[in-house]
C-alpha atoms as a PDB file:
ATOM      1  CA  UNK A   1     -27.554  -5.414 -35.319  1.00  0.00           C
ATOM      2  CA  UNK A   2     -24.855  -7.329 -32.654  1.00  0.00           C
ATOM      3  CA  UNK A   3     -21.771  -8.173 -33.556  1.00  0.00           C
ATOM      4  CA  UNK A   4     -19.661 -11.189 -31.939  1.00  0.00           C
ATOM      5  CA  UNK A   5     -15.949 -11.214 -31.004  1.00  0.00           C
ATOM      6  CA  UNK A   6     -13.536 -14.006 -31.837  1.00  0.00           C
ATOM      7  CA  UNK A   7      -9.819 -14.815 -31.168  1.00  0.00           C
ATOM      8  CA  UNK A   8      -8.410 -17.663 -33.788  1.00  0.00           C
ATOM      9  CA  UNK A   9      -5.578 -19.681 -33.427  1.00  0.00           C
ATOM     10  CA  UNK A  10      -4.907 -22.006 -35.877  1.00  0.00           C
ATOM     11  CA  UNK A  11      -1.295 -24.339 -36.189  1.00  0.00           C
ATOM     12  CA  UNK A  12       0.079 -26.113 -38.848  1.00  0.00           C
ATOM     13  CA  UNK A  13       3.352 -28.515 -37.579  1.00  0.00           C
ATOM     14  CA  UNK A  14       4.912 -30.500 -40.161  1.00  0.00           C
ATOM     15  CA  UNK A  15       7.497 -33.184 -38.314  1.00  0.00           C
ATOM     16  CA  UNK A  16      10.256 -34.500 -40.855  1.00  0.00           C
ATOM     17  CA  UNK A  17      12.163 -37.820 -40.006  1.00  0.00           C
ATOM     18  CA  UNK A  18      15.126 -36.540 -42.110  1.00  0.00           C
ATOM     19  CA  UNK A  19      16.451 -33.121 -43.291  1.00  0.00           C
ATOM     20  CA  UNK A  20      14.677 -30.474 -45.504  1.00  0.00           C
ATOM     21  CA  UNK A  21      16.890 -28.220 -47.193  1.00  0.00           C
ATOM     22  CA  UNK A  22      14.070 -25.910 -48.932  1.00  0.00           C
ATOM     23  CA  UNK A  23      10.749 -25.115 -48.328  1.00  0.00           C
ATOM     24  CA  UNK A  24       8.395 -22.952 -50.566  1.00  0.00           C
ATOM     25  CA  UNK A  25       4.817 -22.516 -48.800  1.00  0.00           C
ATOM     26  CA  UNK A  26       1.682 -20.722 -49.695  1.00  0.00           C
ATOM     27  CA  UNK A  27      -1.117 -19.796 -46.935  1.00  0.00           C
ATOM     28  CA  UNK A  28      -4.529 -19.052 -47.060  1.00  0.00           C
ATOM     29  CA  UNK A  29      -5.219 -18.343 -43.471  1.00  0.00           C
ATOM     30  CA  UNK A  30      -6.228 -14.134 -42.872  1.00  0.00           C
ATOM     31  CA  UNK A  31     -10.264 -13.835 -43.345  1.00  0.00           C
ATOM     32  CA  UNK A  32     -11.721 -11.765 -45.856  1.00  0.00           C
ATOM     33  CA  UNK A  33     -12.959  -8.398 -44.122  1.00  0.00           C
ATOM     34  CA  UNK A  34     -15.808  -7.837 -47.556  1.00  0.00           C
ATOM     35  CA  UNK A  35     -17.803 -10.603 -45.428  1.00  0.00           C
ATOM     36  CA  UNK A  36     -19.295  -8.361 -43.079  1.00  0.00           C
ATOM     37  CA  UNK A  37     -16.409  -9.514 -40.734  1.00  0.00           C
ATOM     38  CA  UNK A  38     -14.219  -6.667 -39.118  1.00  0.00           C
ATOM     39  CA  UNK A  39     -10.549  -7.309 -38.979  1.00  0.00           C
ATOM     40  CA  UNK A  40      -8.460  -6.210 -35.154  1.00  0.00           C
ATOM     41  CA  UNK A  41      -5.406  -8.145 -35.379  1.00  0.00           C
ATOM     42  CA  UNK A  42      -3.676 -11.050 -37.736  1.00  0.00           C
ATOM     43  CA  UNK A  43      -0.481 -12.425 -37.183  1.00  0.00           C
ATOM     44  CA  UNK A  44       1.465 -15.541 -39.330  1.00  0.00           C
ATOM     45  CA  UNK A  45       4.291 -16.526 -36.951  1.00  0.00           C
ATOM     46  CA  UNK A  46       6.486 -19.351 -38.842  1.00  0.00           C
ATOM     47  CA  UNK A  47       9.546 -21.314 -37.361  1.00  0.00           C
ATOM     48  CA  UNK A  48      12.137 -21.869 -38.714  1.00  0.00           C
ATOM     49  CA  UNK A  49      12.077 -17.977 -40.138  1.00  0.00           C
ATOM     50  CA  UNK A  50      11.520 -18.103 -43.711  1.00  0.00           C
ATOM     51  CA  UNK A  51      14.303 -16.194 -45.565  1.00  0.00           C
ATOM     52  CA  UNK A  52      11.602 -14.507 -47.632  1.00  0.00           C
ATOM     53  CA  UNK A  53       7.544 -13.570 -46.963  1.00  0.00           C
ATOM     54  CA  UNK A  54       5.113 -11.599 -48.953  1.00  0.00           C
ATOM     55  CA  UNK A  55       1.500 -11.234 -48.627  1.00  0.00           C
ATOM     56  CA  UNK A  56      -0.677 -10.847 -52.086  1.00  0.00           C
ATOM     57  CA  UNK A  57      -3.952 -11.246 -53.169  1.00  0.00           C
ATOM     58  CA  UNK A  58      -4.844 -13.938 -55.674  1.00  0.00           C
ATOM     59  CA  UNK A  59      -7.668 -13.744 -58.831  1.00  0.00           C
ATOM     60  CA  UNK A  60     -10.477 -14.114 -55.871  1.00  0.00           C
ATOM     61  CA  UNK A  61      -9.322 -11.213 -53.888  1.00  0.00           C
ATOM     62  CA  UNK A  62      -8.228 -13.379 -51.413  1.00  0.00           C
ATOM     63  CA  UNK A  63      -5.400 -12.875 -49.183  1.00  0.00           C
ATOM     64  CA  UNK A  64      -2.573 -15.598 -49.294  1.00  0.00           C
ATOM     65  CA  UNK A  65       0.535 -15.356 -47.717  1.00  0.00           C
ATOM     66  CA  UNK A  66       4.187 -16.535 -49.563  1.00  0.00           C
ATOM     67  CA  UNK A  67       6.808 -17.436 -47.911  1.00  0.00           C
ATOM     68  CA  UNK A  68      10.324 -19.187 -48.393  1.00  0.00           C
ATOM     69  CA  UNK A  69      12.954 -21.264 -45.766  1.00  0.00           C
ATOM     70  CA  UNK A  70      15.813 -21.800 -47.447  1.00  0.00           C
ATOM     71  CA  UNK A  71      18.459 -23.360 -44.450  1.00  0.00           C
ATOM     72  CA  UNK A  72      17.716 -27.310 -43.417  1.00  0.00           C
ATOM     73  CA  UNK A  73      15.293 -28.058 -40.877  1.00  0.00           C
ATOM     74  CA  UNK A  74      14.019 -30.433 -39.560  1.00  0.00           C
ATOM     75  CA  UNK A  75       9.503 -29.546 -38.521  1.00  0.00           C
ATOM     76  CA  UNK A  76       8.044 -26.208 -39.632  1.00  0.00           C
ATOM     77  CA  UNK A  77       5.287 -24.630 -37.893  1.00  0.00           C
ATOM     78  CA  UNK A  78       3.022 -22.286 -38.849  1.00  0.00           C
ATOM     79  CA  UNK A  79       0.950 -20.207 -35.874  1.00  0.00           C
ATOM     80  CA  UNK A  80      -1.733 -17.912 -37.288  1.00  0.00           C
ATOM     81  CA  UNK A  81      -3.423 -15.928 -34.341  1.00  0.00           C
ATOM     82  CA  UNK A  82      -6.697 -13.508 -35.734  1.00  0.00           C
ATOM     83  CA  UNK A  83      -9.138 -11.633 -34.028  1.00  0.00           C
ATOM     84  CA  UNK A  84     -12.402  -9.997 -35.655  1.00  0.00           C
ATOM     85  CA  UNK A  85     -15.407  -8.865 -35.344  1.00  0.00           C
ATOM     86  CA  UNK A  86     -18.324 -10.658 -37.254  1.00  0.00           C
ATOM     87  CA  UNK A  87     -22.122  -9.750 -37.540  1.00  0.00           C
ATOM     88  CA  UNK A  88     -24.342 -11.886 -35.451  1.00  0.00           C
ATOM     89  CA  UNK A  89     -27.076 -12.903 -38.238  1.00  0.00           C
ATOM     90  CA  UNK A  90     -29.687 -14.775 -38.153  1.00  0.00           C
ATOM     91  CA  UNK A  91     -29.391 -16.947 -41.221  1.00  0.00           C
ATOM     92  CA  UNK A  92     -32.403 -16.583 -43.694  1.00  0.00           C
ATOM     93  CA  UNK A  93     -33.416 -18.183 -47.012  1.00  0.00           C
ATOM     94  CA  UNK A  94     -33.642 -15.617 -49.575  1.00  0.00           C
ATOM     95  CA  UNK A  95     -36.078 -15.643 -52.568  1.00  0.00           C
ATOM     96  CA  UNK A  96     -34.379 -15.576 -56.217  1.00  0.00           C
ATOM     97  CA  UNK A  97     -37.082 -14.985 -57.720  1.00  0.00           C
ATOM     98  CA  UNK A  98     -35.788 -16.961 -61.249  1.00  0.00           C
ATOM     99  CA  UNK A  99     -36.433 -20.847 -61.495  1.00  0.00           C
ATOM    100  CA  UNK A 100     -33.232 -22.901 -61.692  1.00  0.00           C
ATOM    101  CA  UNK A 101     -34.914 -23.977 -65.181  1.00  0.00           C
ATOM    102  CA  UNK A 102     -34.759 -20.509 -65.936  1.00  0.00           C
ATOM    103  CA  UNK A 103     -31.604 -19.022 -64.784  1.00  0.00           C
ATOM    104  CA  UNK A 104     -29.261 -17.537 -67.125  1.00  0.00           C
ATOM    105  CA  UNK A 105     -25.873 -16.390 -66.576  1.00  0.00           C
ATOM    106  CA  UNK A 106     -24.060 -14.509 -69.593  1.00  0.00           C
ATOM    107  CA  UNK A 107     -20.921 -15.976 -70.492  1.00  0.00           C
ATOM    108  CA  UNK A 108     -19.028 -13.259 -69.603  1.00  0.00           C
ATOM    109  CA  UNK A 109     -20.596 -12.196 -66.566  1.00  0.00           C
ATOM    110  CA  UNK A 110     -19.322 -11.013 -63.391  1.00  0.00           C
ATOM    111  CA  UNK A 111     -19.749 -11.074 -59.660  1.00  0.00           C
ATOM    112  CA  UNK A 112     -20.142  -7.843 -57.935  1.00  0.00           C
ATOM    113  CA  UNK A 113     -16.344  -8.644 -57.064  1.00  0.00           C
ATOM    114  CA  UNK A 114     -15.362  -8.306 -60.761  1.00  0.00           C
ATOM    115  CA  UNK A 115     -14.628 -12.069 -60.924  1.00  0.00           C
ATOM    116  CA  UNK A 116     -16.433 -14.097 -63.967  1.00  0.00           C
ATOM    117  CA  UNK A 117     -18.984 -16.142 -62.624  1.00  0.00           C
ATOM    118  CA  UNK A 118     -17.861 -18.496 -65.549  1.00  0.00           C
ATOM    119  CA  UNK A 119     -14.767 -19.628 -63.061  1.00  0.00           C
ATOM    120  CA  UNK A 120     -18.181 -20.825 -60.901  1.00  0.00           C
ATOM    121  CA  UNK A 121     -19.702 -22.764 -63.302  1.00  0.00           C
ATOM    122  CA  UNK A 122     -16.940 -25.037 -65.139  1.00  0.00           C
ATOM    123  CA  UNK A 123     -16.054 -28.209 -63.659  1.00  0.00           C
ATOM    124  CA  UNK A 124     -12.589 -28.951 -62.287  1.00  0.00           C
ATOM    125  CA  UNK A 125     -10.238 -32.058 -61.702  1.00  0.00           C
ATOM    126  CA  UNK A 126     -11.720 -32.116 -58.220  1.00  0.00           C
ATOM    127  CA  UNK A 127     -15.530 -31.374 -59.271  1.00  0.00           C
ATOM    128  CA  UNK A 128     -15.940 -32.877 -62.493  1.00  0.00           C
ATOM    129  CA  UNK A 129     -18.967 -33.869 -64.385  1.00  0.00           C
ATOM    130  CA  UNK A 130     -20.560 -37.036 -63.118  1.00  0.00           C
ATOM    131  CA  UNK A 131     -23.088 -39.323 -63.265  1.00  0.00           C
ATOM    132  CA  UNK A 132     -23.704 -40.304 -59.991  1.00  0.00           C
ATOM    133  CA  UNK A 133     -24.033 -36.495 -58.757  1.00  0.00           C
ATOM    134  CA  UNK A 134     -26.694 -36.146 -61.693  1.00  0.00           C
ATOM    135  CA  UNK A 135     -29.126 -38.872 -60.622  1.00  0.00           C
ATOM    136  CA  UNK A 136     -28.707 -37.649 -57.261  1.00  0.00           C
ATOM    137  CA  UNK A 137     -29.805 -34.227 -58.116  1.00  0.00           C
ATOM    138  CA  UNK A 138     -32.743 -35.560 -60.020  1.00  0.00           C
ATOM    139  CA  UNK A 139     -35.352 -35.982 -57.131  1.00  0.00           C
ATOM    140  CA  UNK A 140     -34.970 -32.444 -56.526  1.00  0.00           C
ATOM    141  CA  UNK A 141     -35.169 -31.011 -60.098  1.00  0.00           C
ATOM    142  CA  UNK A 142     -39.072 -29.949 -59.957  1.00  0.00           C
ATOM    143  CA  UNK A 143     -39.795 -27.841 -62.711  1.00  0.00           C
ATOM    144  CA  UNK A 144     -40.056 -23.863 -61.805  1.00  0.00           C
ATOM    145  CA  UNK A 145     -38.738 -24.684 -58.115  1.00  0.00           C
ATOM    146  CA  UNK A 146     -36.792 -21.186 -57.069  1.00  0.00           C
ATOM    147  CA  UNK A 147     -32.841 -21.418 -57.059  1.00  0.00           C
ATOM    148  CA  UNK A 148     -32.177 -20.826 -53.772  1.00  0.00           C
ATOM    149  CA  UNK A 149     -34.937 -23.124 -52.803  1.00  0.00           C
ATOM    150  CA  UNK A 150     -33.363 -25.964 -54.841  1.00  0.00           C
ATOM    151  CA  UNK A 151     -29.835 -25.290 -53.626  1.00  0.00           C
ATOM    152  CA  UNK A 152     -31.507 -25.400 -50.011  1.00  0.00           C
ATOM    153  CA  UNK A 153     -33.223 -28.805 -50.726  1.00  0.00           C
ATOM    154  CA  UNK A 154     -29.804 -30.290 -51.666  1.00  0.00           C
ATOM    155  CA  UNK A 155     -27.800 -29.263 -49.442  1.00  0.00           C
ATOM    156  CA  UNK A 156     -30.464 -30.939 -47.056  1.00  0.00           C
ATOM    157  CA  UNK A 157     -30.408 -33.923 -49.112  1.00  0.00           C
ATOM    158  CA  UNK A 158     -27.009 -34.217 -48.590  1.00  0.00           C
ATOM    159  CA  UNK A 159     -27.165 -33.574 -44.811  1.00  0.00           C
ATOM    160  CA  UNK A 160     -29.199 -36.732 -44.381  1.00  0.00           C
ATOM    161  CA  UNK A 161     -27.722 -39.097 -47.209  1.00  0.00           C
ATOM    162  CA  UNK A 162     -24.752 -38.783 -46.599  1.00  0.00           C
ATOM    163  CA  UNK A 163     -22.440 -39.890 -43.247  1.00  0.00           C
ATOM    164  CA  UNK A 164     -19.688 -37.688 -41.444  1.00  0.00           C
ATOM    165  CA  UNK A 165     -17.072 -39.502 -40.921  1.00  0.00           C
ATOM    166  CA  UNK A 166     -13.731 -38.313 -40.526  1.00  0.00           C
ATOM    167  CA  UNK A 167     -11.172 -39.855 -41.793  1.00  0.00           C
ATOM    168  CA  UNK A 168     -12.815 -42.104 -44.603  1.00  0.00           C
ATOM    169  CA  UNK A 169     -11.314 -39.725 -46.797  1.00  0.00           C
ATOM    170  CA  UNK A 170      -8.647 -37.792 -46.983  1.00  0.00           C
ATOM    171  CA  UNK A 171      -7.950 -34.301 -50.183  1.00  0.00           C
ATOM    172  CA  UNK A 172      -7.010 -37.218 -52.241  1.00  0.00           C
ATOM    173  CA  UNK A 173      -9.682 -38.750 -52.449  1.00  0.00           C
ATOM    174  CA  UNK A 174     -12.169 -38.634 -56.014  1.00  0.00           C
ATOM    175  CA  UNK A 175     -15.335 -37.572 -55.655  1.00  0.00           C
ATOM    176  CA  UNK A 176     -16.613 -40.760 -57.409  1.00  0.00           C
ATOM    177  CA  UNK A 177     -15.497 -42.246 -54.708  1.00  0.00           C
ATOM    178  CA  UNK A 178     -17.391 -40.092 -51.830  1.00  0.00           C
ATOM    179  CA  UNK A 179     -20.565 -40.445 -54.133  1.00  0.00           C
ATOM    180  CA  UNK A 180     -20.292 -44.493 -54.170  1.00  0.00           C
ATOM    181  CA  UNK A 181     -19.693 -45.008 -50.235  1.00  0.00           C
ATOM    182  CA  UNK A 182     -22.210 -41.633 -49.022  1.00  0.00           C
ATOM    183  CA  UNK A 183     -19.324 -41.113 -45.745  1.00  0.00           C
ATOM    184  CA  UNK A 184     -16.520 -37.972 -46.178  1.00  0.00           C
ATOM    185  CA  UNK A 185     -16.522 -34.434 -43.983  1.00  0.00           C
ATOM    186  CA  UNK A 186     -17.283 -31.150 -44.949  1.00  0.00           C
ATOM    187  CA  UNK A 187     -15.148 -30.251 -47.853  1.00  0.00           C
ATOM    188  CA  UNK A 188     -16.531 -33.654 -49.675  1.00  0.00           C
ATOM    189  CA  UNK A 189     -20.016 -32.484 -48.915  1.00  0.00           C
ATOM    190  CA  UNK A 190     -19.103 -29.109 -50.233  1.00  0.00           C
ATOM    191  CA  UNK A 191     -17.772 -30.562 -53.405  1.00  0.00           C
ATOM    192  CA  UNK A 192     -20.811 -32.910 -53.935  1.00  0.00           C
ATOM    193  CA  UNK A 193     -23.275 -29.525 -53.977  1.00  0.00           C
ATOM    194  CA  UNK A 194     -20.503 -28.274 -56.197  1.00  0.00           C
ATOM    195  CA  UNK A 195     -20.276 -31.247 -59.133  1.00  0.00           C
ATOM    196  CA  UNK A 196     -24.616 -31.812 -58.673  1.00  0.00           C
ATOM    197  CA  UNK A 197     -25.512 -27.860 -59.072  1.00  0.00           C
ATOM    198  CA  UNK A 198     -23.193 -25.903 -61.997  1.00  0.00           C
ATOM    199  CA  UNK A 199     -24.114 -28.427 -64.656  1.00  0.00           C
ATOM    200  CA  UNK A 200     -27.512 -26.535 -64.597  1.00  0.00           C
ATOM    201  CA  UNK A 201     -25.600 -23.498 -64.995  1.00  0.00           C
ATOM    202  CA  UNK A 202     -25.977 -22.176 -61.400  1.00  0.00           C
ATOM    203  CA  UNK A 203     -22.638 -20.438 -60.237  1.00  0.00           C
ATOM    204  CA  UNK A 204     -20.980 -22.264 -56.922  1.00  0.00           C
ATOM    205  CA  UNK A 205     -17.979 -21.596 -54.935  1.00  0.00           C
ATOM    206  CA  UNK A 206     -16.208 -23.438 -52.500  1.00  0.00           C
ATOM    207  CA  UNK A 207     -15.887 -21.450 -49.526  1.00  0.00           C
ATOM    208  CA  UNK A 208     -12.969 -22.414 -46.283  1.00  0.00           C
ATOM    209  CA  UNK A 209     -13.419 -20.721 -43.228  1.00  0.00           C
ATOM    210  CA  UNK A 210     -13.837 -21.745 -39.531  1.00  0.00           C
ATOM    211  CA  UNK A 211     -16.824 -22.802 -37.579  1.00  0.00           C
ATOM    212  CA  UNK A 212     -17.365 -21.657 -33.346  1.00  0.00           C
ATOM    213  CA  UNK A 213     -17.921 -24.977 -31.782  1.00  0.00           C
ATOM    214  CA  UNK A 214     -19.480 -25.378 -28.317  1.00  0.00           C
ATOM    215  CA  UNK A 215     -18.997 -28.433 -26.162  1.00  0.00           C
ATOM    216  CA  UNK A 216     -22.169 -29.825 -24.790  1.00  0.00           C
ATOM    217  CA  UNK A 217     -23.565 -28.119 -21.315  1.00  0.00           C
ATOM    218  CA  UNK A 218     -21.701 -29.194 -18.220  1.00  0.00           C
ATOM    219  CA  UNK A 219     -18.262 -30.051 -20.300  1.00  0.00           C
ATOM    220  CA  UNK A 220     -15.041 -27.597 -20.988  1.00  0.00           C
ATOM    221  CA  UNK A 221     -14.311 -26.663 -24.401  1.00  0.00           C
ATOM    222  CA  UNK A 222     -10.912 -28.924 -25.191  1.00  0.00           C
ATOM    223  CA  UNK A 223      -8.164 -26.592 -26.488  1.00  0.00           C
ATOM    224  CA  UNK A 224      -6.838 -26.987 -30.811  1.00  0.00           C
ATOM    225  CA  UNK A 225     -10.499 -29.501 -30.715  1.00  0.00           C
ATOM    226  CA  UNK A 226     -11.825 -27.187 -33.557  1.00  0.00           C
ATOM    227  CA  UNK A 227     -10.711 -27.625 -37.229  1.00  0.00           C
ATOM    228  CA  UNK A 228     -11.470 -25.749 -40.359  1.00  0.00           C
ATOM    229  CA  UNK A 229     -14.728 -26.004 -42.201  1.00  0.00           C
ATOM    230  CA  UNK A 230     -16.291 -25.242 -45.576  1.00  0.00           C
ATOM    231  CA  UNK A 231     -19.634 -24.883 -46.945  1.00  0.00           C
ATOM    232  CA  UNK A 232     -20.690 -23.070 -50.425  1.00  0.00           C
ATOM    233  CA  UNK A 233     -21.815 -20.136 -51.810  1.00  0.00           C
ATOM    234  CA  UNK A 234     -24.758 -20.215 -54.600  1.00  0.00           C
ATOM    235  CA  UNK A 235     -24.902 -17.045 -56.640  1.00  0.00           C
ATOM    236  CA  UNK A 236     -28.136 -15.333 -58.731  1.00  0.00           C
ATOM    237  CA  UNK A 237     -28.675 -11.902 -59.988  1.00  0.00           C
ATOM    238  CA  UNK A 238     -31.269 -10.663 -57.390  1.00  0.00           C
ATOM    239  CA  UNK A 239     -29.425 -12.314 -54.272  1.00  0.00           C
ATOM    240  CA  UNK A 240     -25.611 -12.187 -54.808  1.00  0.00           C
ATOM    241  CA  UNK A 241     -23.625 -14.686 -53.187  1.00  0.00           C
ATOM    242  CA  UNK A 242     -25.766 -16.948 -50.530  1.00  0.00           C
ATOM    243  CA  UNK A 243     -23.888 -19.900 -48.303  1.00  0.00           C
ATOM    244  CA  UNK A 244     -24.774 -23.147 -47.723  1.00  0.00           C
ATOM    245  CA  UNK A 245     -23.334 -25.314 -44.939  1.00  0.00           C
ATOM    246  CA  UNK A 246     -24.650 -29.106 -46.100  1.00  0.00           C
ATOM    247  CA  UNK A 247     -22.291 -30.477 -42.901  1.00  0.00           C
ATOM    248  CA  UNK A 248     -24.700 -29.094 -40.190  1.00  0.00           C
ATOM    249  CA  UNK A 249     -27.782 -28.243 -42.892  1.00  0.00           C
ATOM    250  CA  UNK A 250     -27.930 -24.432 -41.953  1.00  0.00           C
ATOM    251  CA  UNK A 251     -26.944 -21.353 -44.000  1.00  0.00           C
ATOM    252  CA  UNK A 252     -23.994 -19.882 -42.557  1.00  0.00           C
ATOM    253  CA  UNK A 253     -24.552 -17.361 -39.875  1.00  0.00           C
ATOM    254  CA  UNK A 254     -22.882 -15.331 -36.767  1.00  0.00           C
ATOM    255  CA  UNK A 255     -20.846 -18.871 -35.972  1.00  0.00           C
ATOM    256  CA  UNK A 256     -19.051 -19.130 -39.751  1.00  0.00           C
ATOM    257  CA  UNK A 257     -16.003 -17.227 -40.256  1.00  0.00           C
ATOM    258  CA  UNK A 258     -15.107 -16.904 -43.213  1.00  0.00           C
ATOM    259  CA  UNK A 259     -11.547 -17.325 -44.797  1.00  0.00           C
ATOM    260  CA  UNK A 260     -11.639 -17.360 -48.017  1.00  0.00           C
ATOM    261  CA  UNK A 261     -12.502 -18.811 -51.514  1.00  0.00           C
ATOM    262  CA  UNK A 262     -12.219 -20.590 -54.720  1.00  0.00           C
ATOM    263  CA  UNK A 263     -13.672 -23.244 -57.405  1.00  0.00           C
ATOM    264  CA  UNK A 264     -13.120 -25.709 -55.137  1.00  0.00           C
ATOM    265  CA  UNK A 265     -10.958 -26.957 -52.101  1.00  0.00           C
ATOM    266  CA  UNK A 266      -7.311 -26.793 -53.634  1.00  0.00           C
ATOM    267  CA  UNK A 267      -7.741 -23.013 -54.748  1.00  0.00           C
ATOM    268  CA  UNK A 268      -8.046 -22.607 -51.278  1.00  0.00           C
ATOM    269  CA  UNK A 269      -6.494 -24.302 -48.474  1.00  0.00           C
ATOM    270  CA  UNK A 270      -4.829 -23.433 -45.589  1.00  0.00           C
ATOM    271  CA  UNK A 271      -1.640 -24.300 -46.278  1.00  0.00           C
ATOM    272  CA  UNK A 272       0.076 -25.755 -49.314  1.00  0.00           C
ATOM    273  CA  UNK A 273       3.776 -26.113 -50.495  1.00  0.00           C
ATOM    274  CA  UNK A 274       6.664 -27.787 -51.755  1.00  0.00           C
ATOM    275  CA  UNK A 275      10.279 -28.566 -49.790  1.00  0.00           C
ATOM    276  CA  UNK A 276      13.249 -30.754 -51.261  1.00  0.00           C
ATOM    277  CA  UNK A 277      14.341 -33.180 -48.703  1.00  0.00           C
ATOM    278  CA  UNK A 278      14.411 -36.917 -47.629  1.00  0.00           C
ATOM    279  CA  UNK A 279      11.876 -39.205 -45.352  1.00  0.00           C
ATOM    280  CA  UNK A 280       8.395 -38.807 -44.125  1.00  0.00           C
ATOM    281  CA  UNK A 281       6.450 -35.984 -42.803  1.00  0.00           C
ATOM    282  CA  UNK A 282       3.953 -35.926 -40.023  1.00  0.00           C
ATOM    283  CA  UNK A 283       1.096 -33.156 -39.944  1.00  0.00           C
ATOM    284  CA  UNK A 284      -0.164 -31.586 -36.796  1.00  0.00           C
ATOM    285  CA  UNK A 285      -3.240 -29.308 -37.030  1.00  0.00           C
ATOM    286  CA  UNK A 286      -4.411 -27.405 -33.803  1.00  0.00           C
ATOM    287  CA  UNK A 287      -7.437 -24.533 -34.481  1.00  0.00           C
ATOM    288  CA  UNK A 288      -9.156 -22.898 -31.623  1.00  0.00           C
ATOM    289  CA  UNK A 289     -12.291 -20.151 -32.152  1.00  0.00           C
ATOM    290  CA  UNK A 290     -13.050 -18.722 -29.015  1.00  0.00           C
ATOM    291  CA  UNK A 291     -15.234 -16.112 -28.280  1.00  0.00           C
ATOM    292  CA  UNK A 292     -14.830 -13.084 -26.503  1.00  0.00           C
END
């Protein structure tokens, strides 16, 4: 089996028109090595330098990273620099061998990470029960279709019905919403397979990660063009944990490096915090996967 090479850099610059006098921050930005991805080097470099830092694991064994700035300021940046080693798969559809109209999960289940799939299947403030994602799932509902096959079909349905547009939305915006006007990027598309699927009582998580782009032939790659991605994860007994990328229609190979993740996108993203200050903030982002 080859294996791929990647260096990450990812920045997060927050500018502040006025002064910030505290700054508690949460980051979700070292990749999970249970993946089949191979960890070199990670590095968080933060400016101004936080008065405390400590890195944990959370309830889904993912790695976050606390840390505390407690003298005024007046931006914060956040450099984290990776490098690992990932499996070069080629991506193929597994058999589940269980109808969707079948499937069963016990209530107090758990994934072969000890985590209860039951955290999978509930809704949340961001993926709630809704109407609109049930008639949408409807065309696909044939009676005794495989899981994985359904889960495949809609993520495909959602690949063509639905527009990529950034910035029609923004992590604000409700779901409801995304369903009505069929335009969002990847973590709406995610959410969409998220709020359709688990009513029927198949386990989904959101997953956050980064995506190797490559610039068409004859043009250079522009430097921080990249930005992170997400896609899903479907679960059954006889497969595990399969992903699902409905933004490019293609389950997550050799190019998908994943982070980490959650029940949906706020369990998990990249970085997340509170400060006590005055004015406004603008937000830089910069990610570059290159391999080596």
């Amino acid at each position: 089996m080859s294996t791929v090479r990647y260096h990450i850099r990812h920045r997060t610059a927050y500018f502040y028109s006025g002064r910030i006098d505290l700054c508690h921050s949460l980051a979700h930005l070292r990749p999970r090595e249970d993946e089949g991805i191979e960890m070199t080097s990670h590095k968080i470099e933060v400016t101004p330098e936080p008065r405390f830092q400590r890195e944990r694991r959370d309830y889904f064994g993912n790695t976050t990273n606390y840390f505390a700035i407690q003298q005024s300021h007046e931006s914060l940046d956040v450099v984290a620099t990776t490098t690992v080693t990932k499996e070069d798969l080629t991506p193929v559809l597994p058999v589940a061998g269980v109808s969707w109209d079948k499937l069963r999960v016990p209530p107090n289940g758990k994934d072969p990470s000890g985590v209860r799939l039951l955290n999978y299947l509930l809704p949340t403030a961001t993926c709630p029960r809704l109407t609109a994602a049930a008639e949408f799932l409807k065309p696909s509902l044939i009676p005794g279709r495989d899981v994985m096959e359904l889960v495949n079909e809609v993520m495909g349905r959602v690949f063509r019905e639905f527009q990529y547009v950034p910035g029609a939305t923004d992590t604000t915006t409700p779901l409801e919403t995304v369903m009505k006007q069929r335009q969002g990027v990847c973590q709406d598309f995610a959410h969409v397979m998220i709020a359709a699927l688990r009513p029927l009582g198949i386990p989904l998580r959101y997953v956050s990660g980064y995506l190797e782009t490559i610039p068409p032939p004859g043009q250079v790659k522009l430097q921080g063009a990249d930005a992170t991605h997400a896609w899903i994860e479907a679960y059954s007994p006889t497969c595990g944990w399969i992903g699902f990328d409905p933004t490019n229609n293609r389950i997550p190979g050799g190019q998908h490096i994943k982070i980490c993740h959650g029940r949906d996108y706020f369990d998990v993203q990249p970085l997340k915090g509170i400060f006590l200050g005055n004015g406004t903030q603008d937000l830089v982002v910069q990610v570059d996967v290159e391999r080596m």
